[in-house]
C-alpha atoms as a PDB file:
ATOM      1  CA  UNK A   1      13.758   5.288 -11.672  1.00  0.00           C
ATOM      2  CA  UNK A   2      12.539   5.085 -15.157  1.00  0.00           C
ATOM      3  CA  UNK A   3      11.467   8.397 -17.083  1.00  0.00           C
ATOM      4  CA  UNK A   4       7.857   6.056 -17.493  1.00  0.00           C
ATOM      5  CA  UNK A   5       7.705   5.388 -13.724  1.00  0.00           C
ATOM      6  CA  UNK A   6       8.262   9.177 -12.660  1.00  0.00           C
ATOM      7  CA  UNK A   7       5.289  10.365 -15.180  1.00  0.00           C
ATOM      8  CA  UNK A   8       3.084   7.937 -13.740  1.00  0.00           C
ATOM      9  CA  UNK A   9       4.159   9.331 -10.391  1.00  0.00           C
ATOM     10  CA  UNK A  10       3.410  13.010 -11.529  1.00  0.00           C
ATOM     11  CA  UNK A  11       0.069  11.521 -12.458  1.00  0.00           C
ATOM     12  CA  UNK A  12      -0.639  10.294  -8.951  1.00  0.00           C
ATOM     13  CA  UNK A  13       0.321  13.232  -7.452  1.00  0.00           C
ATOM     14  CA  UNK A  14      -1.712  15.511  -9.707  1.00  0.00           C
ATOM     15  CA  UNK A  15      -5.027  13.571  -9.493  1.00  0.00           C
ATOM     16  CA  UNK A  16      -3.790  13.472  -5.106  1.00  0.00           C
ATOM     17  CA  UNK A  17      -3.691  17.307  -5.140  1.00  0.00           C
ATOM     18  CA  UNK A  18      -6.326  18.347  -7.507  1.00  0.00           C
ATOM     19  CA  UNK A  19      -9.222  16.786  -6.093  1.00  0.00           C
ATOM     20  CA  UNK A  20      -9.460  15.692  -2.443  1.00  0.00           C
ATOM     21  CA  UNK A  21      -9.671  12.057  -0.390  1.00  0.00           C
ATOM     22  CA  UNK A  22     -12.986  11.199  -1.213  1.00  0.00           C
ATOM     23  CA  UNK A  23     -13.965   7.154  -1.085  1.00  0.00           C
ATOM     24  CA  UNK A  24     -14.341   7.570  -5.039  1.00  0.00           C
ATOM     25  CA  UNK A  25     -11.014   9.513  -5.504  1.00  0.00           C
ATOM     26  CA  UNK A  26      -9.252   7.218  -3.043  1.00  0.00           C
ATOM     27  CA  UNK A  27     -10.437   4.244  -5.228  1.00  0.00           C
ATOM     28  CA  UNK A  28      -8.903   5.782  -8.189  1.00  0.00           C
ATOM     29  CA  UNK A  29      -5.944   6.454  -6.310  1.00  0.00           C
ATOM     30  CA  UNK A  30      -5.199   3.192  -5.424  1.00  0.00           C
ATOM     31  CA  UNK A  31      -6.228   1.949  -8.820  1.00  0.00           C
ATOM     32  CA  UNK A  32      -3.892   4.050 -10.735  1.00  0.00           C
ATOM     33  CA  UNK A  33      -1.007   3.090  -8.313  1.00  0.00           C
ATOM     34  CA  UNK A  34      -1.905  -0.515  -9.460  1.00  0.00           C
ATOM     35  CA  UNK A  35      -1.703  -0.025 -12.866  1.00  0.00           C
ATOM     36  CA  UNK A  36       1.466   1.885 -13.309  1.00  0.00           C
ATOM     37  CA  UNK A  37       3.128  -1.145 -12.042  1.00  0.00           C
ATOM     38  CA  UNK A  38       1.143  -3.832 -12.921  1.00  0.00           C
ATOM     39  CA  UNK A  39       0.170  -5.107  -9.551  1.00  0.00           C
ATOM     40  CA  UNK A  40      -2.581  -7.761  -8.414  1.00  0.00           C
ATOM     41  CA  UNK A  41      -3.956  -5.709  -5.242  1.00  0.00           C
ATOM     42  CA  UNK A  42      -3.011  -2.309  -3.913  1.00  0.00           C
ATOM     43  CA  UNK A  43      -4.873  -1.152  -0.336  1.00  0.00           C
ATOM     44  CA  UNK A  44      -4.012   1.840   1.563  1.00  0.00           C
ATOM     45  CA  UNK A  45      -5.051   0.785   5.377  1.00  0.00           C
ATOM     46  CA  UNK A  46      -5.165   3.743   8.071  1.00  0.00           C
ATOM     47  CA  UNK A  47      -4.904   3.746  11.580  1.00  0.00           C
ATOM     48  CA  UNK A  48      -8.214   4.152  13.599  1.00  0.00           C
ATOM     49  CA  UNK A  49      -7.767   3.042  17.365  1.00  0.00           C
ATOM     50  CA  UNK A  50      -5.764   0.339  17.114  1.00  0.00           C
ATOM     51  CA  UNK A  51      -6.811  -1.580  14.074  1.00  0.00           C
ATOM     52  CA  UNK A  52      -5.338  -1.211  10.384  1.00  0.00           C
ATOM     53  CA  UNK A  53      -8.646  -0.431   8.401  1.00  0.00           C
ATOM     54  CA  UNK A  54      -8.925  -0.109   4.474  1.00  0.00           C
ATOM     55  CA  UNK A  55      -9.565   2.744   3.446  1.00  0.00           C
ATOM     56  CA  UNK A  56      -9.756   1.946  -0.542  1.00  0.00           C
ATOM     57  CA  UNK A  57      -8.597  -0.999  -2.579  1.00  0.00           C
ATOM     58  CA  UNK A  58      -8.227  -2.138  -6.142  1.00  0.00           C
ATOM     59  CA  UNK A  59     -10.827  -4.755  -7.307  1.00  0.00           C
ATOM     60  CA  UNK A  60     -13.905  -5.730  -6.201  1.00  0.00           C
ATOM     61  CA  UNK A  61     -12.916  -8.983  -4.585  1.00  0.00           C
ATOM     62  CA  UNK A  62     -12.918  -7.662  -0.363  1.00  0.00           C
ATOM     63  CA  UNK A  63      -9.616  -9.508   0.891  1.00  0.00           C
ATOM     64  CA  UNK A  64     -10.134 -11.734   4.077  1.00  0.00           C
ATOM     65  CA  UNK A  65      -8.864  -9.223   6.469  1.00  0.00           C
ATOM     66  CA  UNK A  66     -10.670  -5.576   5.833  1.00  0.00           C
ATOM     67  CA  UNK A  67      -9.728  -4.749   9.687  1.00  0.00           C
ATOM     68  CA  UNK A  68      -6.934  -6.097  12.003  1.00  0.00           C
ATOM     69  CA  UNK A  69      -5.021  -5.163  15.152  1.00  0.00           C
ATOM     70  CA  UNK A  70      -1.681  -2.858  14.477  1.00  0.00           C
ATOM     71  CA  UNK A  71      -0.029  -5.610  16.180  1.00  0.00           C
ATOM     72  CA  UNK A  72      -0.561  -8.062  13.410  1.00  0.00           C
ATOM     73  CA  UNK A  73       0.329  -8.791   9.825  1.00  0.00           C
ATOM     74  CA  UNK A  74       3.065  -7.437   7.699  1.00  0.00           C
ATOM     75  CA  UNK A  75       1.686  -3.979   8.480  1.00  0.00           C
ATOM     76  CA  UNK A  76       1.717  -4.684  12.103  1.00  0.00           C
ATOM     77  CA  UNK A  77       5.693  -5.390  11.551  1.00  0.00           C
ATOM     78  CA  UNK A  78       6.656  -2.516   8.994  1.00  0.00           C
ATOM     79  CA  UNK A  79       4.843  -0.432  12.046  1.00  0.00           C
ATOM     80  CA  UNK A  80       6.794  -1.597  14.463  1.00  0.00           C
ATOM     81  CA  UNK A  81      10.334  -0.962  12.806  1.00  0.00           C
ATOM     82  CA  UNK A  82       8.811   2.539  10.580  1.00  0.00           C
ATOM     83  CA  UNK A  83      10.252   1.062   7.670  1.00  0.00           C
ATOM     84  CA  UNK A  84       8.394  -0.992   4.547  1.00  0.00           C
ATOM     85  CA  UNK A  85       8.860  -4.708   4.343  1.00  0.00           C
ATOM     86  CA  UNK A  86       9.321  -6.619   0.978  1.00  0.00           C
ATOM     87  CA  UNK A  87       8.580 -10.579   1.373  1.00  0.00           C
ATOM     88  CA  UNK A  88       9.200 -12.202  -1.564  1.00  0.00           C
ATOM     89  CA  UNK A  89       7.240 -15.606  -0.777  1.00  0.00           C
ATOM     90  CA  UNK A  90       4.334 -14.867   2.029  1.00  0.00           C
ATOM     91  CA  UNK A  91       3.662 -18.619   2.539  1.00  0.00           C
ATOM     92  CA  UNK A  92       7.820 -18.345   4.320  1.00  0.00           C
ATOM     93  CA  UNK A  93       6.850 -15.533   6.614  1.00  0.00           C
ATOM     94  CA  UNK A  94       4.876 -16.131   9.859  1.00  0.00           C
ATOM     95  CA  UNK A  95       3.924 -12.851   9.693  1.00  0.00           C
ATOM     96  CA  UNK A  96       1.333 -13.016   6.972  1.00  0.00           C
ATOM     97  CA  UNK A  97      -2.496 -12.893   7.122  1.00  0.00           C
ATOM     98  CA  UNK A  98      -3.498 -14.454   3.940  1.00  0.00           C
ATOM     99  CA  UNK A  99      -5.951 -11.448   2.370  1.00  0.00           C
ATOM    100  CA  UNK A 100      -6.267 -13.901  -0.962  1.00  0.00           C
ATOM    101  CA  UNK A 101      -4.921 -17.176  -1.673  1.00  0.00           C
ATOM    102  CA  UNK A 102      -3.338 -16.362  -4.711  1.00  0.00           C
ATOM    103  CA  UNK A 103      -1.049 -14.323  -2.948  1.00  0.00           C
ATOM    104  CA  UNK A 104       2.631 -15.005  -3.564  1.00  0.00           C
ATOM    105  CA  UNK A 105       4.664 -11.868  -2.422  1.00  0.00           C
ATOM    106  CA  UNK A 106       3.707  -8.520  -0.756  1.00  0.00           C
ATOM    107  CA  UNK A 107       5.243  -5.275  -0.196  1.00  0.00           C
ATOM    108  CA  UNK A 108       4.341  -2.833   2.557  1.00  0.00           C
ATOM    109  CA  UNK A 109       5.419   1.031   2.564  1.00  0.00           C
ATOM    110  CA  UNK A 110       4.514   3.213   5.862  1.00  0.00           C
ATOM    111  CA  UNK A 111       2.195   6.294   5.028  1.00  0.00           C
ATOM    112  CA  UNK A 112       3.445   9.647   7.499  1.00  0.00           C
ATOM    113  CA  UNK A 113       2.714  12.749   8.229  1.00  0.00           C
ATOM    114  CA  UNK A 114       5.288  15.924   7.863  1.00  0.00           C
ATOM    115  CA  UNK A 115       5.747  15.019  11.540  1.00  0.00           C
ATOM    116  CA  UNK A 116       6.994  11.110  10.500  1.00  0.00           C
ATOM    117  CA  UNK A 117       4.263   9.736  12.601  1.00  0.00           C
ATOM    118  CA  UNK A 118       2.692   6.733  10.917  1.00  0.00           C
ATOM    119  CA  UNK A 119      -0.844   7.292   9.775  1.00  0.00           C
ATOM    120  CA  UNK A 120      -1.513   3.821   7.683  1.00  0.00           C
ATOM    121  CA  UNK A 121       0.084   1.682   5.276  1.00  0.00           C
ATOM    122  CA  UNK A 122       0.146   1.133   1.328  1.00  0.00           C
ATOM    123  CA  UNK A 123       0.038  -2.827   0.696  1.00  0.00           C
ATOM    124  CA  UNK A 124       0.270  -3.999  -2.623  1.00  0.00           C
ATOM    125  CA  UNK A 125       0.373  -7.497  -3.578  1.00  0.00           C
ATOM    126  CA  UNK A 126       1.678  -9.967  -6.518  1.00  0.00           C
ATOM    127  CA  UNK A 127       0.395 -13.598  -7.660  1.00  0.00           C
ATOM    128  CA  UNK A 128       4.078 -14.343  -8.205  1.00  0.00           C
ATOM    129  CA  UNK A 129       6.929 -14.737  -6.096  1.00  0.00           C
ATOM    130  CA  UNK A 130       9.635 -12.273  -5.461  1.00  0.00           C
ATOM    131  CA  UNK A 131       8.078  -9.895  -7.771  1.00  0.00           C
ATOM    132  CA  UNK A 132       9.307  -6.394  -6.065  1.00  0.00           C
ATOM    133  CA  UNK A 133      12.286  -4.662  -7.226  1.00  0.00           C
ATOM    134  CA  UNK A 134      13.940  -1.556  -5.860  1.00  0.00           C
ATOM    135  CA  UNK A 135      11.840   0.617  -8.403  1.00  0.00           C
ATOM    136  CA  UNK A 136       8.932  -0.794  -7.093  1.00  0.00           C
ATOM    137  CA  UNK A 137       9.861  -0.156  -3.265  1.00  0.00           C
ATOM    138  CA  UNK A 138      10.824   3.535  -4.192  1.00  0.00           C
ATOM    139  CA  UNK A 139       8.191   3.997  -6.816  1.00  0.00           C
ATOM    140  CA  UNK A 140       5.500   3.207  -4.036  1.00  0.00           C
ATOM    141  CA  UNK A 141       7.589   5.014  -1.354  1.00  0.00           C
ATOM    142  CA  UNK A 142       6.648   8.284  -3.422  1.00  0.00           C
ATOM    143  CA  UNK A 143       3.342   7.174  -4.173  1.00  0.00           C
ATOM    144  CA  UNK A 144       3.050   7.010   0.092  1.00  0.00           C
ATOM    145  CA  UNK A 145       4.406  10.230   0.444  1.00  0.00           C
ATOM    146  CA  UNK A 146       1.751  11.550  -2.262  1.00  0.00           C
ATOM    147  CA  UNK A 147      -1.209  10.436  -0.506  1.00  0.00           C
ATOM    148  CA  UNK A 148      -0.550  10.382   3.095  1.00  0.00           C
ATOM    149  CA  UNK A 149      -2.533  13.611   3.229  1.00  0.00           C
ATOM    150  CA  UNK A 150      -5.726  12.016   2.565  1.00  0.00           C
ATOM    151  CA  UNK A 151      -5.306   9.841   5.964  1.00  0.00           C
ATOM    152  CA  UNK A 152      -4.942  12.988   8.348  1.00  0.00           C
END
């Protein structure tokens, strides 16, 4: 991973740690994971019930599906294996619920506990196709693992 990448992940950690999982801090969370890659969209969605529900987002555009069943969606699949899901053109994969329509690819990375039981999901999209690399899966793999706390 690049020497850029890993401060930016230091950062995210940091600001994780320091200050709590407050709605504003959560926002800023999810906004700083956008920027240090670039991406459109970034969400973190936690389990409640049996519904993926957002718990912050970049942007102030609210996506189409704020709530859904764990059984649907990309997150419904990466729950079902435990592992995160790259698709590199949504409008291929059945799977998709179309949050925005400039949606082109999407990446999903489980969020767990120290006990590996899946909490929620970080989502981040792209308005172009096939635009998530390995860096990107393990850059917001750590950035998971960083803020899974704040979904306990």
């Amino acid at each position: 991973m690049k020497e850029t990448t890993c401060k930016k992940l230091q950062d995210i950690g940091g600001f994780a740690l320091a200050g709590g999982c407050t709605k504003k801090r959560m926002k800023q969370l999810v906004e700083m994971i956008r920027a240090a890659r670039d991406y459109r969209w970034v969400a973190v969605y936690k389990i409640i019930k049996d519904e993926f529900v957002i718990m912050a987002e970049t942007g102030n555009e609210p996506p189409a599906y704020a709530r859904f069943p764990i059984t649907q969606g990309l997150c419904g699949a990466a729950l079902d294996s435990g592992k995160p899901i790259i698709v590199g053109d949504v409008a291929k994969d059945v799977r998709y619920l179309p949050a925005f329509h400039t949606t082109r690819s999407e990446i999903i990375v489980p969020m767990s506990n120290d006990h590996r039981h899946i909490l929620g999901m970080l989502d981040a999209d792209s308005d172009k196709l096939n635009a998530f690399s390995d860096e990107d899966l393990q850059f917001l793999e750590r950035a998971a693992g960083l803020i899974a706390h704040c979904l306990h």
